[in-house]
N, C-alpha and C. Protein backbone atom coordinates (compact mmCIF):
# COMPACT_ATOMS: atom_id res chain seq x y z
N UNK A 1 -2.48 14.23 -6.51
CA UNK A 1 -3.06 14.25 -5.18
C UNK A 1 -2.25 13.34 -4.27
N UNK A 2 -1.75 13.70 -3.11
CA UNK A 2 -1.46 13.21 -2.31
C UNK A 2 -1.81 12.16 -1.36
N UNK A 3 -1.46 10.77 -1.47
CA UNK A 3 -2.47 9.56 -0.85
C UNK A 3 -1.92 10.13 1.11
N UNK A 4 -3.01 10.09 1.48
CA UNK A 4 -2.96 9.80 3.24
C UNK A 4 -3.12 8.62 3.50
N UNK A 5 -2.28 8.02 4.82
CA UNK A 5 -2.37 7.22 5.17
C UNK A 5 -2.81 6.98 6.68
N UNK A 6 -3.55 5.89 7.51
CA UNK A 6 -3.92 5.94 8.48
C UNK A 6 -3.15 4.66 9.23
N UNK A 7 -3.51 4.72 10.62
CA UNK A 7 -3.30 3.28 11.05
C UNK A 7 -4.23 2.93 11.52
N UNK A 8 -4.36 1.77 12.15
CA UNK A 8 -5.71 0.84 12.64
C UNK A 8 -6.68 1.79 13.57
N UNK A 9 -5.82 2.45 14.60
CA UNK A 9 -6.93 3.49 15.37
C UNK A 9 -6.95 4.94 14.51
N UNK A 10 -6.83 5.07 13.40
CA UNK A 10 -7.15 6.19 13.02
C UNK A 10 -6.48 7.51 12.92
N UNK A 11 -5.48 7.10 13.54
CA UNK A 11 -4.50 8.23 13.05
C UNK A 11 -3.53 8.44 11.97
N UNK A 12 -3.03 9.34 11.60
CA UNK A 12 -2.69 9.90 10.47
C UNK A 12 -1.26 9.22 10.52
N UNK A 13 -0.39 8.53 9.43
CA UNK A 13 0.77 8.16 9.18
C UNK A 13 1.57 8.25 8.15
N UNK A 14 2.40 7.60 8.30
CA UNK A 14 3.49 7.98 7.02
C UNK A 14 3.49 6.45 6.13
N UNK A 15 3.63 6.70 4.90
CA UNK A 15 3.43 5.46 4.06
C UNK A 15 4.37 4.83 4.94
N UNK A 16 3.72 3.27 4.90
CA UNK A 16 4.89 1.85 5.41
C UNK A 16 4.95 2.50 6.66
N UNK A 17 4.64 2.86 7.84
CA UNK A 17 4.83 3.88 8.82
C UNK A 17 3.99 2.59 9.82
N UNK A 18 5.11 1.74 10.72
CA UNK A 18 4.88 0.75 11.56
C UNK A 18 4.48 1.52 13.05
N UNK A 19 2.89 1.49 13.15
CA UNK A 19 2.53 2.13 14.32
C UNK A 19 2.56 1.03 15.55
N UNK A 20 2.36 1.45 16.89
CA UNK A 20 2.33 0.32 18.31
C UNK A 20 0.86 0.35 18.62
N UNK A 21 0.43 -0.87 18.54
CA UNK A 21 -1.38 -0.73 19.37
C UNK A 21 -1.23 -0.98 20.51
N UNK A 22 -2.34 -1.02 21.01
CA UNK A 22 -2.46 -1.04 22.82
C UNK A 22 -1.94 -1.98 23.40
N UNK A 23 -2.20 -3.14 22.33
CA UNK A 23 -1.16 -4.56 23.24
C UNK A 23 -0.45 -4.71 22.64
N UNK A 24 0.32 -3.85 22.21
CA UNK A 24 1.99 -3.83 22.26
C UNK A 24 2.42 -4.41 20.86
N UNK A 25 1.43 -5.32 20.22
CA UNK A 25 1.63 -5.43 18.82
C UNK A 25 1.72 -4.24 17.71
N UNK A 26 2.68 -4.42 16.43
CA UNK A 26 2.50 -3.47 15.51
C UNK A 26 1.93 -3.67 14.70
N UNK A 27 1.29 -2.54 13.69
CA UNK A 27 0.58 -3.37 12.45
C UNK A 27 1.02 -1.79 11.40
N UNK A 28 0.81 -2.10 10.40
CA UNK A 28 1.59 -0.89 9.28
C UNK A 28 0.36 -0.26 8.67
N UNK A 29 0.47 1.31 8.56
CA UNK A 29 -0.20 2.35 8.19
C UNK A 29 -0.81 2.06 6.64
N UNK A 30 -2.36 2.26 6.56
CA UNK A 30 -2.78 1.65 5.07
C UNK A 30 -3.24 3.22 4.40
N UNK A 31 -3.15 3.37 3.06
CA UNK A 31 -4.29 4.17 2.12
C UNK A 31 -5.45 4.12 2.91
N UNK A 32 -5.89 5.48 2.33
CA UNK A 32 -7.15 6.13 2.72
C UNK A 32 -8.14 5.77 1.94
N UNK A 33 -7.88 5.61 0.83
CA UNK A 33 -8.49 5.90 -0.66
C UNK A 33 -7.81 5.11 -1.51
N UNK A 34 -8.70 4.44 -2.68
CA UNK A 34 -8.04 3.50 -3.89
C UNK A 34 -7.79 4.98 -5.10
N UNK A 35 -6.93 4.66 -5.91
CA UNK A 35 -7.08 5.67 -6.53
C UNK A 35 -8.22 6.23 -7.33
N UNK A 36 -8.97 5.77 -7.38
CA UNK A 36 -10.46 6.33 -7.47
C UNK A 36 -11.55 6.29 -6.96
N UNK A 37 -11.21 6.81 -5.62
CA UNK A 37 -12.30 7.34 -4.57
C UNK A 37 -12.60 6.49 -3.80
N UNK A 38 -12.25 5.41 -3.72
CA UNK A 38 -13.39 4.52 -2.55
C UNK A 38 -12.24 4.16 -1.37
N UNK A 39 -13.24 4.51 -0.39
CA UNK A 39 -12.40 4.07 0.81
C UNK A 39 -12.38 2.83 1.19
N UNK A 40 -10.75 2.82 1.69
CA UNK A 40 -10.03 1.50 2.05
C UNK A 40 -10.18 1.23 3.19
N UNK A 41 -11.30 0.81 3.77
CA UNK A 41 -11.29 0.21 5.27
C UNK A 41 -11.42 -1.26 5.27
N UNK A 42 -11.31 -1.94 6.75
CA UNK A 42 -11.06 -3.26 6.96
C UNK A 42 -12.26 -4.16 5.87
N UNK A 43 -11.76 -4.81 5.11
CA UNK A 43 -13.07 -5.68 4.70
C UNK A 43 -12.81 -4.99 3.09
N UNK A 44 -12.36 -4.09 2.77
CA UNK A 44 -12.99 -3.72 1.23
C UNK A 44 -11.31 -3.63 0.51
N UNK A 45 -10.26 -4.04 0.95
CA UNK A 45 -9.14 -4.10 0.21
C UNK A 45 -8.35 -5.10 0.41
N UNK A 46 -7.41 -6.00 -0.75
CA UNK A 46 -6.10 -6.74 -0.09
C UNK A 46 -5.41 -6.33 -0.25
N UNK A 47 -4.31 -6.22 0.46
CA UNK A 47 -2.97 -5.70 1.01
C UNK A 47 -2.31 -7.39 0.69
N UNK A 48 -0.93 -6.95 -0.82
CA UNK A 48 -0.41 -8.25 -0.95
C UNK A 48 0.91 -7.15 -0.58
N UNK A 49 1.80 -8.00 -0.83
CA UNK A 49 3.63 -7.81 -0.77
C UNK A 49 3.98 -8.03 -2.78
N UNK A 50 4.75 -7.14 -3.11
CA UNK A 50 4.95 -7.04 -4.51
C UNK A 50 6.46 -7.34 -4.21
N UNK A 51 7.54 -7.73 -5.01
CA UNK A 51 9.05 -7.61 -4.74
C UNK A 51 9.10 -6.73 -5.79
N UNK A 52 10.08 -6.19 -5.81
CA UNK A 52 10.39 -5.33 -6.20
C UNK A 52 12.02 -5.50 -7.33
N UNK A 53 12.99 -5.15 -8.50
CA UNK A 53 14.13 -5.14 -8.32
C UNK A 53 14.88 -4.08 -8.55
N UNK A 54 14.32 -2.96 -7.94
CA UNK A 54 15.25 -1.81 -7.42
C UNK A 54 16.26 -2.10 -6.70
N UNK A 55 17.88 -1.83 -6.76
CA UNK A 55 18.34 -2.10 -6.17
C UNK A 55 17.90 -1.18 -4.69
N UNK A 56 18.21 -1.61 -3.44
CA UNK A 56 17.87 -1.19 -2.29
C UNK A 56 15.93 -0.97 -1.55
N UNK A 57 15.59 -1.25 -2.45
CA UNK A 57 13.94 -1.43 -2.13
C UNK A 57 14.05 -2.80 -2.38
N UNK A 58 13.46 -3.36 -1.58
CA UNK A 58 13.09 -4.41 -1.55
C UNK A 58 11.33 -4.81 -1.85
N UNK A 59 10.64 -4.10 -1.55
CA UNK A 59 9.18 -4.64 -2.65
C UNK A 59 8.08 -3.25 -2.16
N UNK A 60 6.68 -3.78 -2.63
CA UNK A 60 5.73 -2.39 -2.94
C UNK A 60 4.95 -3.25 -1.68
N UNK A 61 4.26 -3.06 -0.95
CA UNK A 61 2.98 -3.31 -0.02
C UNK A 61 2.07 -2.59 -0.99
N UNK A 62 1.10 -3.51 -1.58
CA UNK A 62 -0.08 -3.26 -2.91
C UNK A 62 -1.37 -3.15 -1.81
N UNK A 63 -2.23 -2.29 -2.10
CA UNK A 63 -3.66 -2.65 -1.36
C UNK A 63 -4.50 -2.62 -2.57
N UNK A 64 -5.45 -3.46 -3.01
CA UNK A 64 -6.11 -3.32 -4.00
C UNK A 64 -7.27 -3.48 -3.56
N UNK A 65 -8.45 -2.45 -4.20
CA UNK A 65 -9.81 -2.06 -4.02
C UNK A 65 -10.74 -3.14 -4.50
N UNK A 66 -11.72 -3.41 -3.57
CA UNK A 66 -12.80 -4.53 -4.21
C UNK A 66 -13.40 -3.97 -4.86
N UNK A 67 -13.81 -2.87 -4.90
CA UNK A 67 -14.87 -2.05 -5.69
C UNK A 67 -14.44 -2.24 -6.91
N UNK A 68 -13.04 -1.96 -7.29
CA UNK A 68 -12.89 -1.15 -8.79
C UNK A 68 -11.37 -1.57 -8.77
N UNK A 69 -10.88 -2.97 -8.39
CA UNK A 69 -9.42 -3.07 -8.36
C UNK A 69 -8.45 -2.05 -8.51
N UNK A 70 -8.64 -1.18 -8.29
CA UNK A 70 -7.76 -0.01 -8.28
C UNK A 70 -6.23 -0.33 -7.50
N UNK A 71 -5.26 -0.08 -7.43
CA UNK A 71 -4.30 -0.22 -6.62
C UNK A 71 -3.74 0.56 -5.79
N UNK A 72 -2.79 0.76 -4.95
CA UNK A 72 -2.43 2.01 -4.55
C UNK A 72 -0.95 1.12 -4.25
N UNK A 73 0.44 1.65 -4.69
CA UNK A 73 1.84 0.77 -4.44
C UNK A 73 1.96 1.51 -3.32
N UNK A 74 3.18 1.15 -2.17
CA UNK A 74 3.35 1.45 -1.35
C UNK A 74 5.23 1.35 -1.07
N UNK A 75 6.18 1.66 -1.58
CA UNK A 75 6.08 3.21 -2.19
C UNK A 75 5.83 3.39 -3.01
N UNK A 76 5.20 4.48 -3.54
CA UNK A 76 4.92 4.63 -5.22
C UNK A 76 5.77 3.79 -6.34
N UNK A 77 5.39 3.09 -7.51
CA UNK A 77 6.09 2.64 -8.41
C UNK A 77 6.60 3.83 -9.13
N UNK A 78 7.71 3.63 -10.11
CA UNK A 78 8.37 4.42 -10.60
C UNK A 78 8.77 4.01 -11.90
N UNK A 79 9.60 4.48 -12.92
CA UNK A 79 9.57 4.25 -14.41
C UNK A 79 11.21 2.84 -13.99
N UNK A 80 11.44 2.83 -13.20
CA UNK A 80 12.57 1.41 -12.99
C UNK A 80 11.87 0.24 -11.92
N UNK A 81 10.89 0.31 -11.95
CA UNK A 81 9.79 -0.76 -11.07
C UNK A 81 9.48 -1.93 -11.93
N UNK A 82 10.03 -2.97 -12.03
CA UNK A 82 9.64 -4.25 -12.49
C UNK A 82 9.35 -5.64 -12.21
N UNK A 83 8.36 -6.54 -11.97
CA UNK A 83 8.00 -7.01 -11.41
C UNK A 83 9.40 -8.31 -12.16
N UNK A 84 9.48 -9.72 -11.58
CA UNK A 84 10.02 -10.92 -11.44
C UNK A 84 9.93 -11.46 -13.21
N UNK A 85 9.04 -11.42 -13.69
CA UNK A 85 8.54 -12.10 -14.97
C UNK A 85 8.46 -10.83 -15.94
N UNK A 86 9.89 -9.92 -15.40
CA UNK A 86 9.54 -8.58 -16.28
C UNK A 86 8.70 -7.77 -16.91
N UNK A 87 7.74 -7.80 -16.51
CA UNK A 87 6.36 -6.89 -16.29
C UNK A 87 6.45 -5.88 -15.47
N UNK A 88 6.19 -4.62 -16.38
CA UNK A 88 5.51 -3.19 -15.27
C UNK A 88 4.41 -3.62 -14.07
N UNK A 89 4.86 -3.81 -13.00
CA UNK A 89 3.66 -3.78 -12.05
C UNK A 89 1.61 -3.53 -12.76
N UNK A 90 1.67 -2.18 -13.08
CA UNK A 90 1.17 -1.60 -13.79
C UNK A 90 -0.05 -2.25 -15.02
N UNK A 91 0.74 -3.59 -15.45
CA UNK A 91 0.30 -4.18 -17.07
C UNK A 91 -0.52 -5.10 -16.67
């Protein structure tokens, strides 16, 4: 299934997808959904910074669900995604 993403007023975006608000500040497009069902609105997820050592990616924007810690990576992790202390994101 395909994660959608929104920005602060509600419109539809592209993962990591840096939208403009009304006063001119930006803020970056979040998940809709944790991966099991619960919606990600203001108040029910954290949004950390993961690094990443892919060469040329530089890290994941994580939102994780209060409900059910669920995660959602931002860009998707992949089978060469390893966290600093060589750990699968994932473990």
């Amino acid at each position: 299934m395909r994660q959608h993403y929104v920005g602060p007023d509600g419109r539809r975006g592209e993962p990591g997808q840096l939208v403009r608000l009304s006063d001119g500040r930006a803020a970056e497009t979040r998940p809709v959904r944790c991966p099991n069902g619960h919606v990600l609105a203001h108040g029910t997820f954290t949004p950390v910074w993961l690094p990443c050592r892919v060469e040329g990616r530089n890290g994941h924007r994580t939102h994780r669900c209060h409900a059910c810690d669920g995660v959602v990576y931002t860009p998707p992790l992949d089978e060469h995604c390893w966290r600093d202390d060589g750990q699968h994101p994932q473990t």
